[in-house]
N, C-alpha and C. Protein backbone atom coordinates (compact mmCIF):
# COMPACT_ATOMS: atom_id res chain seq x y z
N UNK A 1 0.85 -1.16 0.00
CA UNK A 1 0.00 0.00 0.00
C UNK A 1 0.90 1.24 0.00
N UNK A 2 0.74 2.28 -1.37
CA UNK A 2 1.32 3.26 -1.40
C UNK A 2 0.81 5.04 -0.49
N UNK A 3 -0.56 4.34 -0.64
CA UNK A 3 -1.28 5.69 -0.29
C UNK A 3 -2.07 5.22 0.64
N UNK A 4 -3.40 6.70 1.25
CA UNK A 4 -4.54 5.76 2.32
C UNK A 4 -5.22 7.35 1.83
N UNK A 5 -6.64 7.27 2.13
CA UNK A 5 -7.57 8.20 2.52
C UNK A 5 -8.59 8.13 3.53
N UNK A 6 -8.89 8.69 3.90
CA UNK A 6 -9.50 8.59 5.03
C UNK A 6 -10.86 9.57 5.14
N UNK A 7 -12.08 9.35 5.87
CA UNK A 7 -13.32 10.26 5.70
C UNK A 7 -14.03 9.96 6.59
N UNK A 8 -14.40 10.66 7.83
CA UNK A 8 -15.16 10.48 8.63
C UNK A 8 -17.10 10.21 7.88
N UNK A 9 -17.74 9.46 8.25
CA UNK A 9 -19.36 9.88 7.93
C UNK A 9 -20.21 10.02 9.07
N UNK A 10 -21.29 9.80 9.01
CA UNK A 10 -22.27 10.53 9.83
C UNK A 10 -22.41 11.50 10.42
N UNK A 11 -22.65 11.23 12.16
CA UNK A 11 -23.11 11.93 13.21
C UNK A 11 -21.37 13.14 13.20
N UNK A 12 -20.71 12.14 13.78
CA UNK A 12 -18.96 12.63 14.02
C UNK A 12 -18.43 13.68 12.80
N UNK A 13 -18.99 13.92 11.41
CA UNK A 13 -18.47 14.20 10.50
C UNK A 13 -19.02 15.66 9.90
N UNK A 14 -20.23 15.99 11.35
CA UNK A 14 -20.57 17.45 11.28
C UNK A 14 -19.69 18.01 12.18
N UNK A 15 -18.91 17.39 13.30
CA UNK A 15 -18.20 18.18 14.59
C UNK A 15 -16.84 17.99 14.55
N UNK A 16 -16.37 16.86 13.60
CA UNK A 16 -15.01 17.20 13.59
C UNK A 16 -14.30 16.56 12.05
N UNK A 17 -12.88 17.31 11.68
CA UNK A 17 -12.42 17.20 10.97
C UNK A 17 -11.28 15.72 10.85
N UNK A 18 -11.18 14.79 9.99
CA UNK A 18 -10.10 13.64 10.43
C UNK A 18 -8.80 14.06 9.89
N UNK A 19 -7.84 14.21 10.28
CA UNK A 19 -6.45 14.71 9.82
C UNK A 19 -5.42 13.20 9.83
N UNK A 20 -4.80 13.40 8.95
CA UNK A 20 -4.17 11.83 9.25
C UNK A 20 -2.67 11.86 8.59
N UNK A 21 -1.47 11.44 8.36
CA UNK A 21 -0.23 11.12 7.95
C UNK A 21 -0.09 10.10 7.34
N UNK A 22 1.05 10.17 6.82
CA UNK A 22 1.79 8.73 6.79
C UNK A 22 3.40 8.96 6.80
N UNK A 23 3.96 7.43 7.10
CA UNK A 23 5.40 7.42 6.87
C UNK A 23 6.24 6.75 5.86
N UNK A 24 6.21 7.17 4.68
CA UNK A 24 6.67 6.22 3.65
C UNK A 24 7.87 5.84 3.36
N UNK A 25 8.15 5.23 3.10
CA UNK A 25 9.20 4.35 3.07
C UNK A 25 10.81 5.06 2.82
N UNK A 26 10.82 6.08 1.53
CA UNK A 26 11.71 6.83 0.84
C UNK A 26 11.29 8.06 1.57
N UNK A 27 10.43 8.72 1.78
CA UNK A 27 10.41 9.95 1.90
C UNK A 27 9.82 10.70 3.50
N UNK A 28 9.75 9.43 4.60
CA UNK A 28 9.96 9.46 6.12
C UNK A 28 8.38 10.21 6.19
N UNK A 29 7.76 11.20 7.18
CA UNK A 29 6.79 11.72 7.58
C UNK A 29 6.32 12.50 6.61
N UNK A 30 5.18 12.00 6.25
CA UNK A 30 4.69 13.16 4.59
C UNK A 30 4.09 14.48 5.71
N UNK A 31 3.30 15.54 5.18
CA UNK A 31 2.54 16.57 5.45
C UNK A 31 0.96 15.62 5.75
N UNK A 32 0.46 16.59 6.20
CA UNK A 32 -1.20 16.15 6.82
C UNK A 32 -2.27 16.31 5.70
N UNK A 33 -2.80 15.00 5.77
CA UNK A 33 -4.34 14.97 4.95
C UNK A 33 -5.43 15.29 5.64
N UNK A 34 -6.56 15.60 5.04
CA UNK A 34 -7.93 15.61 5.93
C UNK A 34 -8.77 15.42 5.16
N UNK A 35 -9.72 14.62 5.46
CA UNK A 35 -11.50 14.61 5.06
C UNK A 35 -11.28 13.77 3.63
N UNK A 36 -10.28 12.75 3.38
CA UNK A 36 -10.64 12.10 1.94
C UNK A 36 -9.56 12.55 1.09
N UNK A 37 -8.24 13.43 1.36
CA UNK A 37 -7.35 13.68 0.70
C UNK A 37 -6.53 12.54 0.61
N UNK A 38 -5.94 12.59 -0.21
CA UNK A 38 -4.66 11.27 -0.41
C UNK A 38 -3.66 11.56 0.11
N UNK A 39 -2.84 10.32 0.66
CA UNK A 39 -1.56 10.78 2.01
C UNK A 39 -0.83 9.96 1.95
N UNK A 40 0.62 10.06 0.60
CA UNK A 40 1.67 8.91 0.67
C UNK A 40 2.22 9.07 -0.70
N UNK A 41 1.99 8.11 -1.36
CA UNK A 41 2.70 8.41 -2.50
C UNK A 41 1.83 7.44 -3.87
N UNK A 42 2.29 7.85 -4.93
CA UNK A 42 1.92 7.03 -6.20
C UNK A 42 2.56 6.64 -7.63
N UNK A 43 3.17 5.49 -7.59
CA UNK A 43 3.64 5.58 -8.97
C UNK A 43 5.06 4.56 -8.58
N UNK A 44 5.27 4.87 -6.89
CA UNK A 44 7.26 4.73 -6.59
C UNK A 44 7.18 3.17 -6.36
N UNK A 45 5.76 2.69 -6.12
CA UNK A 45 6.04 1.49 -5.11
C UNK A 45 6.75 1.47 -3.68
N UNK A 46 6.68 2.58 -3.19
CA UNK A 46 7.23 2.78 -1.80
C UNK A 46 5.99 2.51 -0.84
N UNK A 47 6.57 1.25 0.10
CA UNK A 47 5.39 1.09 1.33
C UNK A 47 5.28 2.15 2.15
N UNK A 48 4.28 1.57 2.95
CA UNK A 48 3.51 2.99 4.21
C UNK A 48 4.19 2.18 5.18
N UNK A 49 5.13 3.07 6.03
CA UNK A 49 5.40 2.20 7.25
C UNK A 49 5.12 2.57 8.69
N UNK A 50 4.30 3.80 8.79
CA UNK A 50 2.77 4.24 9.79
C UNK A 50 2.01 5.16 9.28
N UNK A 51 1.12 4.94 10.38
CA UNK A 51 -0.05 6.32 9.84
C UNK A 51 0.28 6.62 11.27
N UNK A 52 -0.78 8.10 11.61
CA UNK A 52 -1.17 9.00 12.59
C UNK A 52 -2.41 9.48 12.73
N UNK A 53 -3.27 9.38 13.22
CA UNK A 53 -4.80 10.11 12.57
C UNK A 53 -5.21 10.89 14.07
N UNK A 54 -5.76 11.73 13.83
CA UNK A 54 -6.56 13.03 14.68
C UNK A 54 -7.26 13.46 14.03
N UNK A 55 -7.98 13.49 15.43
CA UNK A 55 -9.13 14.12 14.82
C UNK A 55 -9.22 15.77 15.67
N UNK A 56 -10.05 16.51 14.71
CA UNK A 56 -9.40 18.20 15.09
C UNK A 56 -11.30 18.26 15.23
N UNK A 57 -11.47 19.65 16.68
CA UNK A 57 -12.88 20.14 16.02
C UNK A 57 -13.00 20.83 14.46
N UNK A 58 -14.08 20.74 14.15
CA UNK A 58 -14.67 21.24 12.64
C UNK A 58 -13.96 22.74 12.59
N UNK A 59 -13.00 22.84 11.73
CA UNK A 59 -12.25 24.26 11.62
C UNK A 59 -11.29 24.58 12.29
N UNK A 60 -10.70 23.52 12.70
CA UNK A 60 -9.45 23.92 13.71
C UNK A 60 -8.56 23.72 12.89
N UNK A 61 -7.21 24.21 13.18
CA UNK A 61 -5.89 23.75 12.67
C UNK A 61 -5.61 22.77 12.56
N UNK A 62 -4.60 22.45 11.70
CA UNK A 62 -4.39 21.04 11.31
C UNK A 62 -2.98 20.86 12.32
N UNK A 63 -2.54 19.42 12.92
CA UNK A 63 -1.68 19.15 13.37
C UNK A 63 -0.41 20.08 13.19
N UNK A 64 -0.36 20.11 11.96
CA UNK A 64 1.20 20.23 11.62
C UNK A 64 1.22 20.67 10.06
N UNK A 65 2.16 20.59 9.16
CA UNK A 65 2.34 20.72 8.41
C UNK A 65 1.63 19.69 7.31
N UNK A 66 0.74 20.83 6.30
CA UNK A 66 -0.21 20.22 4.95
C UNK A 66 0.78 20.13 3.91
N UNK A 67 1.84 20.54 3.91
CA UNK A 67 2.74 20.13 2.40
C UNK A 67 3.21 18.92 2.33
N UNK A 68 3.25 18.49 0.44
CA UNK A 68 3.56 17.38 0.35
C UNK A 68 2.92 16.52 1.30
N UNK A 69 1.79 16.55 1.42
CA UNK A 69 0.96 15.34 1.84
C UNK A 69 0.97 13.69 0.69
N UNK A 70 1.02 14.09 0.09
CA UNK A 70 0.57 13.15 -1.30
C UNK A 70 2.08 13.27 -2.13
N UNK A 71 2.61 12.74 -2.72
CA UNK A 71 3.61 13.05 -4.10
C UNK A 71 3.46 11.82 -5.15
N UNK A 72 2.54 12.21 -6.39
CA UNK A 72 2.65 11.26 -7.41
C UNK A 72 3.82 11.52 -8.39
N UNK A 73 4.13 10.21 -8.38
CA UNK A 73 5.88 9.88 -8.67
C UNK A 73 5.61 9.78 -10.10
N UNK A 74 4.65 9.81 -11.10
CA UNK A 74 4.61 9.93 -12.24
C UNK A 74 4.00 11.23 -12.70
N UNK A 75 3.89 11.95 -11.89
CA UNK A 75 3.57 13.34 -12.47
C UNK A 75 4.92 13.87 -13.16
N UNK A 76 4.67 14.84 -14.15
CA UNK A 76 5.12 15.11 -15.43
C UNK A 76 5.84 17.12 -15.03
N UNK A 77 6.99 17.23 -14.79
CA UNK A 77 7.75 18.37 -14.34
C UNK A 77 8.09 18.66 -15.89
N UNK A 78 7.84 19.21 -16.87
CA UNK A 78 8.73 19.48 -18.12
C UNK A 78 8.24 21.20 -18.58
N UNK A 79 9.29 21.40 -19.36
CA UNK A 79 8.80 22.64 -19.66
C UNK A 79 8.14 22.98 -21.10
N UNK A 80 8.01 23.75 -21.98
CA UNK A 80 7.20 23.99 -22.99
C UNK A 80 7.84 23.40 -24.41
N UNK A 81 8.87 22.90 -24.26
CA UNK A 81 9.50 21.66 -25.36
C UNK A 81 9.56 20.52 -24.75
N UNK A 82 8.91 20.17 -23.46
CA UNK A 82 8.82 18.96 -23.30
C UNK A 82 9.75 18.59 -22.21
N UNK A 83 11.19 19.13 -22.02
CA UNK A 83 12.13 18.59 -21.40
C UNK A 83 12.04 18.59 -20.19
N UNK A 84 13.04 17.66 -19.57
CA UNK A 84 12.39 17.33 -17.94
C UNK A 84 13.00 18.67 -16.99
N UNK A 85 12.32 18.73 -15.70
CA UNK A 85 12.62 19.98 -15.10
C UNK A 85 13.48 19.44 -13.74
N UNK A 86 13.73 18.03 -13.43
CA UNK A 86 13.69 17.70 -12.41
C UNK A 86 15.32 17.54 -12.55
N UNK A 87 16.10 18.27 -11.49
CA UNK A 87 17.24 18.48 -11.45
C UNK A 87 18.14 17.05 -10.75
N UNK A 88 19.04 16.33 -11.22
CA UNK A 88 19.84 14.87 -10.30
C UNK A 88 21.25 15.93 -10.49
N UNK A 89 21.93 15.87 -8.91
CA UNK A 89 23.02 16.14 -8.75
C UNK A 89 24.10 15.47 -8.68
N UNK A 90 25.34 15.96 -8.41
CA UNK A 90 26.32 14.77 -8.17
C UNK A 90 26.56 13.79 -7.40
N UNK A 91 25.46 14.81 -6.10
CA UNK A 91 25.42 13.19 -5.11
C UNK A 91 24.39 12.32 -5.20
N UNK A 92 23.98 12.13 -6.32
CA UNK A 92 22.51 10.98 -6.58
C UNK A 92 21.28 11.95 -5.94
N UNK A 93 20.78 13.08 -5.92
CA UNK A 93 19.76 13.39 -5.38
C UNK A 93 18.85 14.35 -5.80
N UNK A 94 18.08 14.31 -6.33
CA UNK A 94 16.99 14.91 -7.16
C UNK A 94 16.44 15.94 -6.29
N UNK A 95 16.27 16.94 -7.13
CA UNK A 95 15.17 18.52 -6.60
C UNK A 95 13.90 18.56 -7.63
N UNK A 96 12.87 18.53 -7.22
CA UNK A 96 11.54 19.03 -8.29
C UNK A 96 11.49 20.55 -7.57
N UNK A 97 11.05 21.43 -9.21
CA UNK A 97 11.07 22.44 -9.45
C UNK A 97 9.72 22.87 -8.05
N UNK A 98 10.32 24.38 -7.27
CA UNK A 98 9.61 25.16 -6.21
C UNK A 98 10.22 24.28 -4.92
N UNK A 99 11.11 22.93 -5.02
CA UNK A 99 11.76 22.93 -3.68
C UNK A 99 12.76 23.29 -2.81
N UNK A 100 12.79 23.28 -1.92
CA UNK A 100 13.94 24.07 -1.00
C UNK A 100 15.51 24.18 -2.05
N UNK A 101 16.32 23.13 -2.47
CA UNK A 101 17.45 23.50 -3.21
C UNK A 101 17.45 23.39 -4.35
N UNK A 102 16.38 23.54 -4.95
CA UNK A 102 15.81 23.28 -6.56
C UNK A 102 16.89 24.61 -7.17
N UNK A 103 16.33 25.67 -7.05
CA UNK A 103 17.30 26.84 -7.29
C UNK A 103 18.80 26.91 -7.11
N UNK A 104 19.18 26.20 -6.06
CA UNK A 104 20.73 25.98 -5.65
C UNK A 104 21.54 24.98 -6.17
N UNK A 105 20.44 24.44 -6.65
CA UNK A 105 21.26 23.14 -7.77
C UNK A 105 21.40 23.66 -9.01
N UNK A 106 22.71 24.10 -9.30
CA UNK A 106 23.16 24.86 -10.91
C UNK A 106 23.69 24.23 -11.39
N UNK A 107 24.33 23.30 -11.46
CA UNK A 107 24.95 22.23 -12.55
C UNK A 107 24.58 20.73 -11.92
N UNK A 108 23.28 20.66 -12.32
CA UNK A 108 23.13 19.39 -12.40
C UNK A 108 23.27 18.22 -13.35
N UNK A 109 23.34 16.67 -13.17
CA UNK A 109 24.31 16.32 -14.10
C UNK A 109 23.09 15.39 -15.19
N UNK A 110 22.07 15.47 -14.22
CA UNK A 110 20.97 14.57 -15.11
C UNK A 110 19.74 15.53 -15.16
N UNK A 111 18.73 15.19 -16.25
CA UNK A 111 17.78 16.25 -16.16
C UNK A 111 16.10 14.94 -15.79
N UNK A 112 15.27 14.77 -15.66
CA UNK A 112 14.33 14.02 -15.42
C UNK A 112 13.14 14.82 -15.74
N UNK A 113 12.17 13.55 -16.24
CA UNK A 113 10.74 14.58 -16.59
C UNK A 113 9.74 14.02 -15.05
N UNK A 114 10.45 12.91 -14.54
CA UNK A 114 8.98 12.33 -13.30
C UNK A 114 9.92 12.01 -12.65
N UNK A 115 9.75 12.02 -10.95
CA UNK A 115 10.36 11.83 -10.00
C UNK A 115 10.45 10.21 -9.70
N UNK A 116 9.67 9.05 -10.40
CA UNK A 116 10.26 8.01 -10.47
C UNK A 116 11.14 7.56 -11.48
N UNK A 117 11.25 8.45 -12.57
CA UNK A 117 11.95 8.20 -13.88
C UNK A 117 13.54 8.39 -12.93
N UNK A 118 13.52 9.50 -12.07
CA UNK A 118 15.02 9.94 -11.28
C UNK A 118 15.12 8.89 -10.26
N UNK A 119 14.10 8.34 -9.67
CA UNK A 119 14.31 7.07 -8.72
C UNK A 119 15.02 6.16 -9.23
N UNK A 120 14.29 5.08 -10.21
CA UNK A 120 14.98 4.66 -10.88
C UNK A 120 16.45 4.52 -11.51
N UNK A 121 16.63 5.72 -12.00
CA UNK A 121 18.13 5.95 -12.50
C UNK A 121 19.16 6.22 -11.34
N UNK A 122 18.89 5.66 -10.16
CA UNK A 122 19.50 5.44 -9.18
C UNK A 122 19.60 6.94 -8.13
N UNK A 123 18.76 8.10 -8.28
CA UNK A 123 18.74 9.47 -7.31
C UNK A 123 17.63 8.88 -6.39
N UNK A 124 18.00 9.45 -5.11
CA UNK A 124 17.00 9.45 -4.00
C UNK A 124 16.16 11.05 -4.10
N UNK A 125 15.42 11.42 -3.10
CA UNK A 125 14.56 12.33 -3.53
C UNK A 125 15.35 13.55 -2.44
N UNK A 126 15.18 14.73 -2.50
CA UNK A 126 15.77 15.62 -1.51
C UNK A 126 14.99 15.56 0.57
N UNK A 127 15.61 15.62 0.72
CA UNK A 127 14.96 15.88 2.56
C UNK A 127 14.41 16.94 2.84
């Protein structure tokens, strides 16, 4: 199992919100899902190796951090000729474009269009 969703119904699902995690295999504690969002990954074949679930009142803050809740590993980074955007450095380790050292990586040595296409070719993903 790569992913999970989760959705409270009935009575419980007017008073509170379900917030939930996971820990995947390659990429350690994702960001927080809620109410039926997807939370893990798709495409890598990377297992879930926990969840976390809370439940919040209706409109409260979420645990922790909502980014990168989800990352589908065959989504498509390229630019308007097609070419891949996804930067592999010298130490085996891939940046997708808007992440923390995406910009700081200037000579990278491989270019990738999907973040499992860079798995594969032996890069791990950035921390």
């Amino acid at each position: 199992m790569e992913a999970i969703q989760i959705k409270l119904t009935g009575e419980i699902a007017k008073y509170y919100d379900v917030y939930y995690r996971v820990n995947s295999q390659q990429f350690g504690w994702m960001g927080w899902a809620k109410n039926g969002q997807s939370s893990g990954t798709s495409g890598f074949g990377f297992q879930l190796e926990a969840i976390q679930v809370k439940l919040v009142k209706k409109g409260g803050k979420a645990p922790g951090t909502t980014n990168d809740a989800f990352r589908d590993g065959l989504k498509k980074y390229v630019d308007k000729r097609g070419k891949g955007l996804i930067k592999g450095s010298k130490q085996k380790i891939y940046h997708i474009p808007g992440s923390q050292y995406y910009n700081k990586t200037t000579s990278p040595i491989r270019m990738f269009k999907t973040e499992v296409e860079a798995y594969k070719a032996g890069f791990r993903p950035a921390k």
